[in-house]
Protein backbone atom coordinates (compact mmCIF):
# COMPACT_ATOMS: atom_id res chain seq x y z
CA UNK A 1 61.75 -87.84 -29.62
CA UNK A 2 57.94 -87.15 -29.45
CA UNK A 3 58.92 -86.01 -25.63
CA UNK A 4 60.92 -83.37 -27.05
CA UNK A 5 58.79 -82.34 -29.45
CA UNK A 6 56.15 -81.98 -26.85
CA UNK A 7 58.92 -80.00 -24.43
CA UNK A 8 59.13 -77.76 -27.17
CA UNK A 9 55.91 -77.53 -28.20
CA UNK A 10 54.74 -76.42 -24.98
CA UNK A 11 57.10 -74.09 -23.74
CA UNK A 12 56.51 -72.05 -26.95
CA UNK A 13 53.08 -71.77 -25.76
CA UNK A 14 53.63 -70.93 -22.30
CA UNK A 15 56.02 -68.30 -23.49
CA UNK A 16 52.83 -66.79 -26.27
CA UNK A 17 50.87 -66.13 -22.91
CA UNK A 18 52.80 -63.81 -21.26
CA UNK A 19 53.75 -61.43 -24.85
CA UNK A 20 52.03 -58.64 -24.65
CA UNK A 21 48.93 -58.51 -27.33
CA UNK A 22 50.35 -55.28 -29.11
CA UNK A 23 52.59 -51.93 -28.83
CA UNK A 24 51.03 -49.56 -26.51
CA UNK A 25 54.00 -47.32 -25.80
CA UNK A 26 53.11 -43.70 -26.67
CA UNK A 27 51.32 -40.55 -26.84
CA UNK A 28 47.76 -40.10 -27.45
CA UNK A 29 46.24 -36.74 -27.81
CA UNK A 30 42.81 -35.53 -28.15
CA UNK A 31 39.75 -33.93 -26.85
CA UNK A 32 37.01 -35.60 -25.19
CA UNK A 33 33.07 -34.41 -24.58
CA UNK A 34 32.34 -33.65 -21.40
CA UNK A 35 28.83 -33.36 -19.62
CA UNK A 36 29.37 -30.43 -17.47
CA UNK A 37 32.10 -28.69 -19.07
CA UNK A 38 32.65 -27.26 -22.93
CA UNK A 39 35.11 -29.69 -23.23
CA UNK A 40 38.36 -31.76 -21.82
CA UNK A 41 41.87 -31.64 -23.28
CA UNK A 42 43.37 -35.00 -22.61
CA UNK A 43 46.91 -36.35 -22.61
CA UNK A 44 47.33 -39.99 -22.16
CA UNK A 45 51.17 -41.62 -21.98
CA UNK A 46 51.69 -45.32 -22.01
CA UNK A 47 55.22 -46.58 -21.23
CA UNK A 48 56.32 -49.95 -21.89
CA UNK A 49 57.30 -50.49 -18.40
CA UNK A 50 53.53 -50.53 -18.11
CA UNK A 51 53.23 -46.88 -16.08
CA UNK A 52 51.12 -44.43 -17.45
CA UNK A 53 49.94 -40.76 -17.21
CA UNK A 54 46.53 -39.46 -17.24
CA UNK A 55 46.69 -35.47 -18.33
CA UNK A 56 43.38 -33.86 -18.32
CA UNK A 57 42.24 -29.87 -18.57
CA UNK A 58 39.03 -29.41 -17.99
CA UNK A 59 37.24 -26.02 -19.90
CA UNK A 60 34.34 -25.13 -18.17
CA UNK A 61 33.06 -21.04 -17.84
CA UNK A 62 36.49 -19.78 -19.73
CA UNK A 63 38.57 -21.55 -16.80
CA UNK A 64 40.84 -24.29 -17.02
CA UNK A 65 41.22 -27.27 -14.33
CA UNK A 66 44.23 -29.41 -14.86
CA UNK A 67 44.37 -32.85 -13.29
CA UNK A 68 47.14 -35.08 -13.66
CA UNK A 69 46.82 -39.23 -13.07
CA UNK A 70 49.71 -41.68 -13.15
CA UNK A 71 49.50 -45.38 -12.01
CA UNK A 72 50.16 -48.82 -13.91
CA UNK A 73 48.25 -50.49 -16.45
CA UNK A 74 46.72 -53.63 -17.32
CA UNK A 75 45.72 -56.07 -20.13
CA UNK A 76 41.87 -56.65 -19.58
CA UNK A 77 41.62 -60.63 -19.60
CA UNK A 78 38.49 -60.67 -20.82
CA UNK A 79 38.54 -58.03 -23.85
CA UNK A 80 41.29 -58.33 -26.76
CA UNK A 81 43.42 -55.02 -26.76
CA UNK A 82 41.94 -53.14 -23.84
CA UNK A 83 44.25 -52.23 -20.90
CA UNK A 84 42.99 -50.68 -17.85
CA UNK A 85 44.25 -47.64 -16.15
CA UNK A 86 44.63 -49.09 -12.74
CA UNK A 87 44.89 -45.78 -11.11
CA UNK A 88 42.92 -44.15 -12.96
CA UNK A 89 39.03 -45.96 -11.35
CA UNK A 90 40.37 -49.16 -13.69
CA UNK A 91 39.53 -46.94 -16.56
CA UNK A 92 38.67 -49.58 -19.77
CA UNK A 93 40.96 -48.02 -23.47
CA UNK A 94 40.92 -49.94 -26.49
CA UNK A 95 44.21 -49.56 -28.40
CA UNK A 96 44.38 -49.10 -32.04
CA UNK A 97 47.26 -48.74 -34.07
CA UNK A 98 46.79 -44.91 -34.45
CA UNK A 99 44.69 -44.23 -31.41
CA UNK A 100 42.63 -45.23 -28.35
CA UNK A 101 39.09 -44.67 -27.86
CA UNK A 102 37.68 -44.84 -24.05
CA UNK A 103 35.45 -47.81 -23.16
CA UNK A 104 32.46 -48.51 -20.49
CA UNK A 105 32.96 -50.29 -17.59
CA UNK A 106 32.43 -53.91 -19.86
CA UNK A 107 35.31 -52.41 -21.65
CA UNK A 108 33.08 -52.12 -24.80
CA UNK A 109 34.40 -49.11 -27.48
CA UNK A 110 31.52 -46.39 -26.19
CA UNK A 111 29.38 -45.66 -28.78
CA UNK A 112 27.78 -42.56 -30.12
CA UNK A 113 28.17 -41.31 -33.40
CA UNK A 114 27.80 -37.70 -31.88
CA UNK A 115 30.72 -37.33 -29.55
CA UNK A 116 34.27 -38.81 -30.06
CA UNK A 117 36.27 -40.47 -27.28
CA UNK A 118 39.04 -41.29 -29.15
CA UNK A 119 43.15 -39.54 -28.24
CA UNK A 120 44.86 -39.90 -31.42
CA UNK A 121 48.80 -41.67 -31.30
CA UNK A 122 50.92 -39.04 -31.76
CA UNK A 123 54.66 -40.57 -30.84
């Protein structure tokens, strides 16, 4: 019996590892500071098949630059609720419930009560 119990015990914990640590699926709109421009209109879809795409307009000099990204995604093993944008230069976002906000390269939340670098969930 206590063999059994065990069995059980850990393949319920083998199969916690490999759940994902929360929803990501949707779309997360928003505009982000940007140090040579007036400012970037960003786009960022997550699909639960783990694809993503990057959609980014870039105002600078009343022109617009449009750059599209799409790759896979990752769960950072080292920070709780950050994936990485695999395609994207491993690009570090930690997911909220109602948003994401862009992280540094640690995969740290950036920080600066000036400018906001968070896309807000809109589906």
């Amino acid at each position: 019996m206590k063999k059994l119990t065990l069995i059980a015990f850990a393949t319920f914990l083998s199969a916690c590892s490999v759940l994902p640590q929360k929803t990501v699926s949707g779309t997360y709109l928003g505009s982000l500071p940007c140090a040579d421009c007036e400012k970037i209109d960003a786009e960022l879809i997550l699909n639960s098949d783990k694809s993503y795409e990057y959609n980014t307009v870039y105002h600078k000099n009343k022109e617009q630059y449009p750059f599209t990204e799409k790759g896979t995604y990752t769960w950072d093993n080292t920070k709780s609720g950050v994936v990485r944008l695999v395609n994207s230069d491993n690009i570090a976002v930690k997911i909220a419930d109602t948003y994401v906000e862009f992280c540094d390269v640690n995969g740290n939340p950036v920080t600066n009560s000036k400018l906001n670098y968070k896309l807000q969930k809109v589906k």
